[in-house]
Protein backbone atom coordinates (compact mmCIF):
# COMPACT_ATOMS: atom_id res chain seq x y z
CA UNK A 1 191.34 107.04 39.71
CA UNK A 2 187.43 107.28 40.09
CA UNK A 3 185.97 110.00 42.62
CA UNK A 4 185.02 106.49 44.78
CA UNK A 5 188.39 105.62 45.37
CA UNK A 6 191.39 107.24 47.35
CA UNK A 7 194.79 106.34 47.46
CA UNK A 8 196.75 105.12 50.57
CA UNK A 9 200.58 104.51 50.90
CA UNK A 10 202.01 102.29 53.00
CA UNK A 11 205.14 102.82 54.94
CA UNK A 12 207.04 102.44 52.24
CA UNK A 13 205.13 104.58 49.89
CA UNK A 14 203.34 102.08 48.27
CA UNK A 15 199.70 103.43 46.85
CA UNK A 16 196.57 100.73 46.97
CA UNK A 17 193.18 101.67 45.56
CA UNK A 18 190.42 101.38 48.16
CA UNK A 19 187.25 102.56 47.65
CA UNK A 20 185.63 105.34 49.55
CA UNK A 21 182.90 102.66 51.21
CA UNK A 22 185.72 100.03 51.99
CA UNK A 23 187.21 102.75 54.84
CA UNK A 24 183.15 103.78 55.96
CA UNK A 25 182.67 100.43 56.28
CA UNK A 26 186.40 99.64 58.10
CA UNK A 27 185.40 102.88 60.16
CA UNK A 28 182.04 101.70 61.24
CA UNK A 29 183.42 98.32 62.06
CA UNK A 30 186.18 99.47 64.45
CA UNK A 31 183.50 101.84 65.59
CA UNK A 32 181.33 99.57 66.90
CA UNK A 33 183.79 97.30 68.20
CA UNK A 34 185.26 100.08 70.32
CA UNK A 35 181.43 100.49 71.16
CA UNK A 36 181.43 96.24 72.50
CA UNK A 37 184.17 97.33 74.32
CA UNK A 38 183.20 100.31 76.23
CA UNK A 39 179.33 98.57 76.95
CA UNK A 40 181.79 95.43 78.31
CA UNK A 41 183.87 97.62 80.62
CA UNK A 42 180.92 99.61 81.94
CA UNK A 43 179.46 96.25 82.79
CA UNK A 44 182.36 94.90 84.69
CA UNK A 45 182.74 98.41 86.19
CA UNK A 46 179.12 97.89 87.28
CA UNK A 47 179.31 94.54 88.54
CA UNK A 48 182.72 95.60 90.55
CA UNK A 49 180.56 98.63 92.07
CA UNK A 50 177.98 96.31 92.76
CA UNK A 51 180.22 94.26 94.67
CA UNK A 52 182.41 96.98 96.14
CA UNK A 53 179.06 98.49 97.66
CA UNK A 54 177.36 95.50 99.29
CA UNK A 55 181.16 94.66 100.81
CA UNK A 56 180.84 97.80 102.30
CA UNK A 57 177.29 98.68 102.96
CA UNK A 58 177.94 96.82 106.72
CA UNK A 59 180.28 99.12 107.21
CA UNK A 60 178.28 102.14 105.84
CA UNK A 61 175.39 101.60 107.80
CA UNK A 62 177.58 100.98 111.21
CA UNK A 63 179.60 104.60 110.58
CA UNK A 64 175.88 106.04 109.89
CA UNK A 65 174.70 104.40 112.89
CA UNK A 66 177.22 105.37 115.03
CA UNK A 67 177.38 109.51 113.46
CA UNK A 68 173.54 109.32 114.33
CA UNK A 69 174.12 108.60 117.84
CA UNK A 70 176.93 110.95 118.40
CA UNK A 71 175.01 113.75 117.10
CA UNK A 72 171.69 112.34 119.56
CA UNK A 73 174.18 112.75 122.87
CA UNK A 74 175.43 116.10 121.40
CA UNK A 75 171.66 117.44 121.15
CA UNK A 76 171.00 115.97 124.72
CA UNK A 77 174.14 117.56 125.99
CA UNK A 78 173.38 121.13 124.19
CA UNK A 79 169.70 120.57 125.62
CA UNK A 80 170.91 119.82 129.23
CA UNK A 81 173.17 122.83 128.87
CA UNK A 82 170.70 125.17 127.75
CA UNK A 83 168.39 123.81 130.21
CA UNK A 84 170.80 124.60 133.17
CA UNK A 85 171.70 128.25 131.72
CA UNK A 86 167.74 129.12 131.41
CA UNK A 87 167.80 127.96 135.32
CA UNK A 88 170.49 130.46 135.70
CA UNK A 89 169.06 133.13 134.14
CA UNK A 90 165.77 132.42 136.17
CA UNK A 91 167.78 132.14 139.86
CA UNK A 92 169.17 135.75 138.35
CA UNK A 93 166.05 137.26 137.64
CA UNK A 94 164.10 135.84 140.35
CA UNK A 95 166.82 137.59 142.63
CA UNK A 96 167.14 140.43 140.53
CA UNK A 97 163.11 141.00 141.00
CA UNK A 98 163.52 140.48 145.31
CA UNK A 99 162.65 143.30 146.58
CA UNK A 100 165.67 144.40 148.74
């Protein structure tokens, strides 16, 4: 057997001469069509994202919508709050500073 070929058995033990650049080229072959199939499935995976995203984008922007208007009553409420406590403090100080 020449230093280009290799020997492999079947199942049954059976030897067949193939040639060094027979399995590089069987290699590169299933290679690149396990290459098709991953560029195939990352464009369906794309496509399904694609649609996913503009099913739910609606939906997306409502939530945002209404997070951003919970979070505008809570800064009016802490600003109300904090507006009535400095009045507090001021009735207490102004009181504080009576003579008496």
């Amino acid at each position: 057997m020449s230093r280009d070929q290799t020997e492999a058995g079947d199942a049954n033990g059976h030897h067949d001469s193939t040639t060094r650049q027979e399995i590089i080229d069987s290699v590169t072959a299933a290679m690149q069509r396990l290459r098709g199939a991953i560029a195939e499935l990352r464009g369906e995976v794309e496509a399904n994202a694609q649609t996913e995203w503009v099913r739910a984008k609606p939906e997306l922007r409502s939530t945002i919508a209404d997070l951003e208007a919970m979070v505008e009553t809570l800064a009016q409420r802490a600003k109300s709050a904090l507006s009535g406590l400095d009045a507090r403090l001021d009735e207490t100080d102004a009181q504080r500073d009576q003579p008496g």
